[in-house]
PDB file of N, CA and C in Angstrom:
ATOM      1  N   UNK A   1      38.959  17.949 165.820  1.00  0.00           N
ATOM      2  CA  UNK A   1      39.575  18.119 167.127  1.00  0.00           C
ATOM      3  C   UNK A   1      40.572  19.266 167.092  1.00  0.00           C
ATOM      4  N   UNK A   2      40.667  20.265 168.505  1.00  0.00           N
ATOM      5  CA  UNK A   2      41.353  21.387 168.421  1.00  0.00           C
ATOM      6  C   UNK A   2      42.823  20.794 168.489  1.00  0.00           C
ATOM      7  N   UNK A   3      44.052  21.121 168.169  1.00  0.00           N
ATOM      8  CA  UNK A   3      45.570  21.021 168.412  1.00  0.00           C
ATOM      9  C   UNK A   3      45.507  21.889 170.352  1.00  0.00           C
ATOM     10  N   UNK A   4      45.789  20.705 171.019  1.00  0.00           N
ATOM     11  CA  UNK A   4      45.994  21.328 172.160  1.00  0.00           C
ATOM     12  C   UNK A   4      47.123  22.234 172.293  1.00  0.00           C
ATOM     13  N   UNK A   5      47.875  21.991 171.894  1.00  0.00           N
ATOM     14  CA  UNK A   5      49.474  22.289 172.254  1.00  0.00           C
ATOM     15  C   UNK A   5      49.258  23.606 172.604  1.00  0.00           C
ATOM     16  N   UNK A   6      49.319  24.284 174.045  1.00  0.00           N
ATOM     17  CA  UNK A   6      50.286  25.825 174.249  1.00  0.00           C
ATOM     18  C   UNK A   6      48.836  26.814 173.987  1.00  0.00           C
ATOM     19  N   UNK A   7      47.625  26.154 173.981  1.00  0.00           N
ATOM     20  CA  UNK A   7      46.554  27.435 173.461  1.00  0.00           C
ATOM     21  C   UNK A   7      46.315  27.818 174.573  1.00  0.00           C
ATOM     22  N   UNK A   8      46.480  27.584 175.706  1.00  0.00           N
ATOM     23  CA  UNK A   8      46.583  28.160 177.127  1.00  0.00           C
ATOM     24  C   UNK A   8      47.587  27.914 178.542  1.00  0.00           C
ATOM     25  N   UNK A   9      47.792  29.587 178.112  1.00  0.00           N
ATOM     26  CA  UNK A   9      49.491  29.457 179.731  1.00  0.00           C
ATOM     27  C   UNK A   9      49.001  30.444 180.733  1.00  0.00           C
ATOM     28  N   UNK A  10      49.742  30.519 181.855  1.00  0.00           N
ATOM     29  CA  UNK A  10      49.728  31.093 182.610  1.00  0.00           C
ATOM     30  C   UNK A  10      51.152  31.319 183.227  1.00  0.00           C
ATOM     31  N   UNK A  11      50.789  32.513 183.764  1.00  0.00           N
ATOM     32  CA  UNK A  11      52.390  33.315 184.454  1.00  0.00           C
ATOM     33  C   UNK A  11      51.820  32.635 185.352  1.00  0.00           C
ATOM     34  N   UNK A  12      52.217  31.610 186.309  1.00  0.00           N
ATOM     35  CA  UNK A  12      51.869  31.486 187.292  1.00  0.00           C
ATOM     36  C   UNK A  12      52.551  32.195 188.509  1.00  0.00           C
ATOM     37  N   UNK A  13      53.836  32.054 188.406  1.00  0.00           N
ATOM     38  CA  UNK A  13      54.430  33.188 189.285  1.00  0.00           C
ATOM     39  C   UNK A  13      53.740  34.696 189.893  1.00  0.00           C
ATOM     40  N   UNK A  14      53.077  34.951 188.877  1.00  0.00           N
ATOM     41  CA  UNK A  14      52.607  36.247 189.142  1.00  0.00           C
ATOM     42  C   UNK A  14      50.822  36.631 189.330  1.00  0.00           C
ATOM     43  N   UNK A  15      50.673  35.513 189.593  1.00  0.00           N
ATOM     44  CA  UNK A  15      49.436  35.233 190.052  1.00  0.00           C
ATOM     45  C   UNK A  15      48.760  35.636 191.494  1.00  0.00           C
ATOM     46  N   UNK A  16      47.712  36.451 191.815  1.00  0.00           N
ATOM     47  CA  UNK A  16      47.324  37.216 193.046  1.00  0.00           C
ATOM     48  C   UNK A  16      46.491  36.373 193.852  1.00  0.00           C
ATOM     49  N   UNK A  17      46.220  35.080 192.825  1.00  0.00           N
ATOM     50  CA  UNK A  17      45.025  34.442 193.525  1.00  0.00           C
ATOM     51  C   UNK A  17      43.796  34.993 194.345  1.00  0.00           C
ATOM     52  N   UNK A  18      42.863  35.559 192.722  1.00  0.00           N
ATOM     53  CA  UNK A  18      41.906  36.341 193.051  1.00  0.00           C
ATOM     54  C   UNK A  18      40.667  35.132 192.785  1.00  0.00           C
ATOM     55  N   UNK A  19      41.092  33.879 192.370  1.00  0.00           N
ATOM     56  CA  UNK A  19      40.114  32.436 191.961  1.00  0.00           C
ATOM     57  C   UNK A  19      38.895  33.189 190.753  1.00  0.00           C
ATOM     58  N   UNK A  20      38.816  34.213 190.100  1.00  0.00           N
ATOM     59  CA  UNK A  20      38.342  34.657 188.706  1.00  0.00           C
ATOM     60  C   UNK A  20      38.554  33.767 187.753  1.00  0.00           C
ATOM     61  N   UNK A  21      39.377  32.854 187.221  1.00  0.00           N
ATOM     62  CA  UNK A  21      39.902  31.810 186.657  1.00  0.00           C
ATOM     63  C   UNK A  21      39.130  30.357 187.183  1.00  0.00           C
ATOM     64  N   UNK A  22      39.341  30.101 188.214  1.00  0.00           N
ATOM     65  CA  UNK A  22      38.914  28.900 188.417  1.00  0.00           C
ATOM     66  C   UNK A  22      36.932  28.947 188.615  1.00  0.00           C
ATOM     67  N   UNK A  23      36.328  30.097 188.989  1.00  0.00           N
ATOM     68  CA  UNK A  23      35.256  29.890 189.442  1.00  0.00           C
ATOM     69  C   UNK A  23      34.682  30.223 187.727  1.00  0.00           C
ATOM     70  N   UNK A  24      35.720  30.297 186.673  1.00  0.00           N
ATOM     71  CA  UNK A  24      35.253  30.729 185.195  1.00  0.00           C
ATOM     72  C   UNK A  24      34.864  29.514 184.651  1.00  0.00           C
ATOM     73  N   UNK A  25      36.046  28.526 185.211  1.00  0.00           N
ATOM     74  CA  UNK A  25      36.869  28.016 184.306  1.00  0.00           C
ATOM     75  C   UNK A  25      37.328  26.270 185.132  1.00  0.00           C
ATOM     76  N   UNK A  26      36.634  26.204 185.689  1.00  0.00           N
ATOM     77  CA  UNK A  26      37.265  25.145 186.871  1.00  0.00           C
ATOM     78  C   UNK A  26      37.621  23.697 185.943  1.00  0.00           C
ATOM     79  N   UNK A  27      37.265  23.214 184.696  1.00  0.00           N
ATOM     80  CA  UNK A  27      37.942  22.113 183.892  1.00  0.00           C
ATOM     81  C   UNK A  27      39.458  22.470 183.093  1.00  0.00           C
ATOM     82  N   UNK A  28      39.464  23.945 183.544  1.00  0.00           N
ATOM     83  CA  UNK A  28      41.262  24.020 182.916  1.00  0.00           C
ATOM     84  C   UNK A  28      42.109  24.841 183.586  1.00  0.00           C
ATOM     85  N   UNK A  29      41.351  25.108 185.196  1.00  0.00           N
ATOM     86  CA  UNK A  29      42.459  26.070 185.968  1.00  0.00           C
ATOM     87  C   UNK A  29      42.508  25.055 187.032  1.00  0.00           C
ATOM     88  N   UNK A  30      43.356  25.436 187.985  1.00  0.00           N
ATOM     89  CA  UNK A  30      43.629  25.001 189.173  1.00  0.00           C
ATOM     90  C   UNK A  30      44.936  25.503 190.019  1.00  0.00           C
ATOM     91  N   UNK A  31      44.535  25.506 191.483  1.00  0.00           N
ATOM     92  CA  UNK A  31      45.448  26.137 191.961  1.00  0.00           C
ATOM     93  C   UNK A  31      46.599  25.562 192.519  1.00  0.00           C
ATOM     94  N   UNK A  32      47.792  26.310 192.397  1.00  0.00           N
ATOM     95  CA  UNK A  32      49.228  25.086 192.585  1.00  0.00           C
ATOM     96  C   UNK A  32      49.152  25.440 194.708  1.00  0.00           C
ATOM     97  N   UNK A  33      50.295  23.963 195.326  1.00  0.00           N
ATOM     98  CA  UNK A  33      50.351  24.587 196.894  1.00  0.00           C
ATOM     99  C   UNK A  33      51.072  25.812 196.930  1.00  0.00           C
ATOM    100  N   UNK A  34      51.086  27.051 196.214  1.00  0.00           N
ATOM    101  CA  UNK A  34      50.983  28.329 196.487  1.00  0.00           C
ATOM    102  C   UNK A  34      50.026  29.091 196.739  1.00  0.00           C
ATOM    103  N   UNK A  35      48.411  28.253 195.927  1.00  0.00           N
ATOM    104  CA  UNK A  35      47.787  29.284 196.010  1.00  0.00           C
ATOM    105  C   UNK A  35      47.789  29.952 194.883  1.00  0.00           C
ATOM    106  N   UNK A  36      48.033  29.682 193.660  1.00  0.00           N
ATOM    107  CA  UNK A  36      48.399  30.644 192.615  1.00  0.00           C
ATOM    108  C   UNK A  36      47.634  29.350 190.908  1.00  0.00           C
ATOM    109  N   UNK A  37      47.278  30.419 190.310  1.00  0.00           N
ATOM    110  CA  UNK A  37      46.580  29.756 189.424  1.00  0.00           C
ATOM    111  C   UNK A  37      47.844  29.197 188.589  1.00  0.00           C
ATOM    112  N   UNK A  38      47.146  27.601 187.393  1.00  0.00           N
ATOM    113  CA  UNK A  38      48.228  27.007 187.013  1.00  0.00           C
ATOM    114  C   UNK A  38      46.995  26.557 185.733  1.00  0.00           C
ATOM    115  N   UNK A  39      47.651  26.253 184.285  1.00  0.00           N
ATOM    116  CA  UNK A  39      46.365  25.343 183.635  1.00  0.00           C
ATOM    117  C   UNK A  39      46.202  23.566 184.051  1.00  0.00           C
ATOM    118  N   UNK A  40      45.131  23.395 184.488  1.00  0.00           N
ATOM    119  CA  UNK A  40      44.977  21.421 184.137  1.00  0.00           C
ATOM    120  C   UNK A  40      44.680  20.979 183.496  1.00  0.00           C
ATOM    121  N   UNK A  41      44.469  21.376 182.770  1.00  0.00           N
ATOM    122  CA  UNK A  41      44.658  21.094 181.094  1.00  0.00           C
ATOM    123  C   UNK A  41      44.053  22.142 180.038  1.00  0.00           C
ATOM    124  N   UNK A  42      44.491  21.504 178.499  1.00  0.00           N
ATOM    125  CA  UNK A  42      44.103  22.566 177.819  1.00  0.00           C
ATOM    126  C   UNK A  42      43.073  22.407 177.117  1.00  0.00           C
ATOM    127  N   UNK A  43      42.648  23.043 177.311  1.00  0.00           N
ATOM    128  CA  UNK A  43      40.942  23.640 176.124  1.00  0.00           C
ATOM    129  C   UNK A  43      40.898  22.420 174.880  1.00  0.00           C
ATOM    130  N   UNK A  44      39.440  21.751 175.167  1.00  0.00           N
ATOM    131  CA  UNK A  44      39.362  20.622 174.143  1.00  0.00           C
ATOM    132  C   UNK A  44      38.361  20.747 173.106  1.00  0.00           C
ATOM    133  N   UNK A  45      37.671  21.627 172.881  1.00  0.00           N
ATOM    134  CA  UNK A  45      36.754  22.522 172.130  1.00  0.00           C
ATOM    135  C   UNK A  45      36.489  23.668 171.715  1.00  0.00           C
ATOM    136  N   UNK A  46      35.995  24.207 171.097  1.00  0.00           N
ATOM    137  CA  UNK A  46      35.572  25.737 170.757  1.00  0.00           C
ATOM    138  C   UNK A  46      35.021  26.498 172.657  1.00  0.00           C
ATOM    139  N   UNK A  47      33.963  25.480 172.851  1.00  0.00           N
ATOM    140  CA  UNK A  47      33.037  26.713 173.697  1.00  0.00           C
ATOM    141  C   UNK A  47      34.588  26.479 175.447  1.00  0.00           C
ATOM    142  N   UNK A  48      35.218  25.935 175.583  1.00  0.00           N
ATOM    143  CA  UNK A  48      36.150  25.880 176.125  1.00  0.00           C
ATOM    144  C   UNK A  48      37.277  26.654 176.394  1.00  0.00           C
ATOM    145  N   UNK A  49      37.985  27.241 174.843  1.00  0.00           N
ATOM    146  CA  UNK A  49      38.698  27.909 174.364  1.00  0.00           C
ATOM    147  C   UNK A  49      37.811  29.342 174.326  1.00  0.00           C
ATOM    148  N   UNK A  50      36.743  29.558 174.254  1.00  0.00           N
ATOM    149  CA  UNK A  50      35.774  30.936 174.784  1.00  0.00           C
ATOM    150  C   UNK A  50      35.861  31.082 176.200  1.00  0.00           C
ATOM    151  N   UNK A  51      35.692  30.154 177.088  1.00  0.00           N
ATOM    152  CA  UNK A  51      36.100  29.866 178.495  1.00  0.00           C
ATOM    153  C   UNK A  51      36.858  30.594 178.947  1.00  0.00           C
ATOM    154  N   UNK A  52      37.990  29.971 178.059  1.00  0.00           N
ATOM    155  CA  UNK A  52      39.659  30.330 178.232  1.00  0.00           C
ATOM    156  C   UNK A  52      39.962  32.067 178.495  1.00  0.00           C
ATOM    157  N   UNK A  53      39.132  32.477 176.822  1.00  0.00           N
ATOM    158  CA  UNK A  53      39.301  33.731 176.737  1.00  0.00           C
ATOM    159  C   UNK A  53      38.443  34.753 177.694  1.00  0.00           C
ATOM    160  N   UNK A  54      37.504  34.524 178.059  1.00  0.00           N
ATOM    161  CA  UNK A  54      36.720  35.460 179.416  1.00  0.00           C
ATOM    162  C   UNK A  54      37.607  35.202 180.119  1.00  0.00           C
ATOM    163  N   UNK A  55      38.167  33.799 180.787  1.00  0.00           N
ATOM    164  CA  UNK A  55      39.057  34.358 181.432  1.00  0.00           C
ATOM    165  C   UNK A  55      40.022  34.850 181.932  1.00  0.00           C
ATOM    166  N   UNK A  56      40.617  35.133 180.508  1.00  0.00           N
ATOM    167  CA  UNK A  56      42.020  36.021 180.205  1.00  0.00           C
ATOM    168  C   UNK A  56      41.268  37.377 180.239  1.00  0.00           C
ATOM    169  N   UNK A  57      39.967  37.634 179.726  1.00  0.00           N
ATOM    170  CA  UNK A  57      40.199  39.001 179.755  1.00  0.00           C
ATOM    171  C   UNK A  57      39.421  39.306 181.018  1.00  0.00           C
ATOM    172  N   UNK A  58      39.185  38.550 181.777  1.00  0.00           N
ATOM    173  CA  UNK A  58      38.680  38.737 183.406  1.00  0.00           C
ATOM    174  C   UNK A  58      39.847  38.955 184.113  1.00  0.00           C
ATOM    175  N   UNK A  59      41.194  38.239 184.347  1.00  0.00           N
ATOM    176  CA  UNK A  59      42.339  38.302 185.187  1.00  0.00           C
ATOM    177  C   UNK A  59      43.031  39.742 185.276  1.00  0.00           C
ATOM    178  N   UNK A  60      42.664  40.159 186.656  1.00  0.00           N
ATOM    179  CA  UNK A  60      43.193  41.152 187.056  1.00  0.00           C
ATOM    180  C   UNK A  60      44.489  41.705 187.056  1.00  0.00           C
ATOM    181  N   UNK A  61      45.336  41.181 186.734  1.00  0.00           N
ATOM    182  CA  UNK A  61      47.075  40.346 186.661  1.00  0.00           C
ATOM    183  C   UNK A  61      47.373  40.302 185.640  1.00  0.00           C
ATOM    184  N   UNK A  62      46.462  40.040 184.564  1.00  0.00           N
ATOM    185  CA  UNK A  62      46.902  39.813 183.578  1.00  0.00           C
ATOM    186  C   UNK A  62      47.813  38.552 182.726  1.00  0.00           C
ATOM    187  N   UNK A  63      47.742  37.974 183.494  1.00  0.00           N
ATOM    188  CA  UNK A  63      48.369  36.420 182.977  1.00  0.00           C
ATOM    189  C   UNK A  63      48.428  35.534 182.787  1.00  0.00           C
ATOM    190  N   UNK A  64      47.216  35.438 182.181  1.00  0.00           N
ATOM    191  CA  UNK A  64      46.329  34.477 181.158  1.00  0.00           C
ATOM    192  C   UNK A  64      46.513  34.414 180.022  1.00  0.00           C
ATOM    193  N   UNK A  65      46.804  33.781 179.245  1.00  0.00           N
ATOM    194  CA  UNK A  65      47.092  33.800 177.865  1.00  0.00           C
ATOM    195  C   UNK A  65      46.511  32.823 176.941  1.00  0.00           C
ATOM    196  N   UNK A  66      45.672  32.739 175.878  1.00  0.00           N
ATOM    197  CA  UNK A  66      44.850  32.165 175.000  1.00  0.00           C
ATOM    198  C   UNK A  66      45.252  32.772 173.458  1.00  0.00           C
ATOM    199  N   UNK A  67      46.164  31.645 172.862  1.00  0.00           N
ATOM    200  CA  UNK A  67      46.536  31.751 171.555  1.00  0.00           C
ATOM    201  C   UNK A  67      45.438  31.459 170.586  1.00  0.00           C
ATOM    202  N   UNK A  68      45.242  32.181 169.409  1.00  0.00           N
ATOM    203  CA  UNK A  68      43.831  31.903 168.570  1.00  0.00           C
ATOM    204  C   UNK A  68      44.561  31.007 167.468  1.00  0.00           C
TER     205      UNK A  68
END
């Protein structure tokens, strides 16, 4: 089993809400009542944590973050 702790954050603040994240990723993104991406939880596997990372390096914003 992976150590969940912190392997995926988000700036949420600075989020454009372009939904690239959630339509990647919809078992660990979700959007807060801003409108702005947030994680719902964190990555519970390998092919998950690959998930994660397309869609860090998909976010236009840049503020996605996936610790290896």
């Amino acid at each position: 089993m992976i150590d969940k702790k912190d392997i995926l954050s988000v700036d949420t603040p600075w989020c454009i809400g372009c939904w690239a994240c959630i339509w990647m990723c919809p078992e660990l993104f979700k959007f807060n009542d801003e409108s702005k991406s947030t994680v719902k939880r964190q990555p519970e596997n390998q092919d998950e944590i690959n998930c994660a990372k397309q869609a860090e390096e998909s976010c236009p914003a840049g503020i996605i973050h996936v610790k290896d």
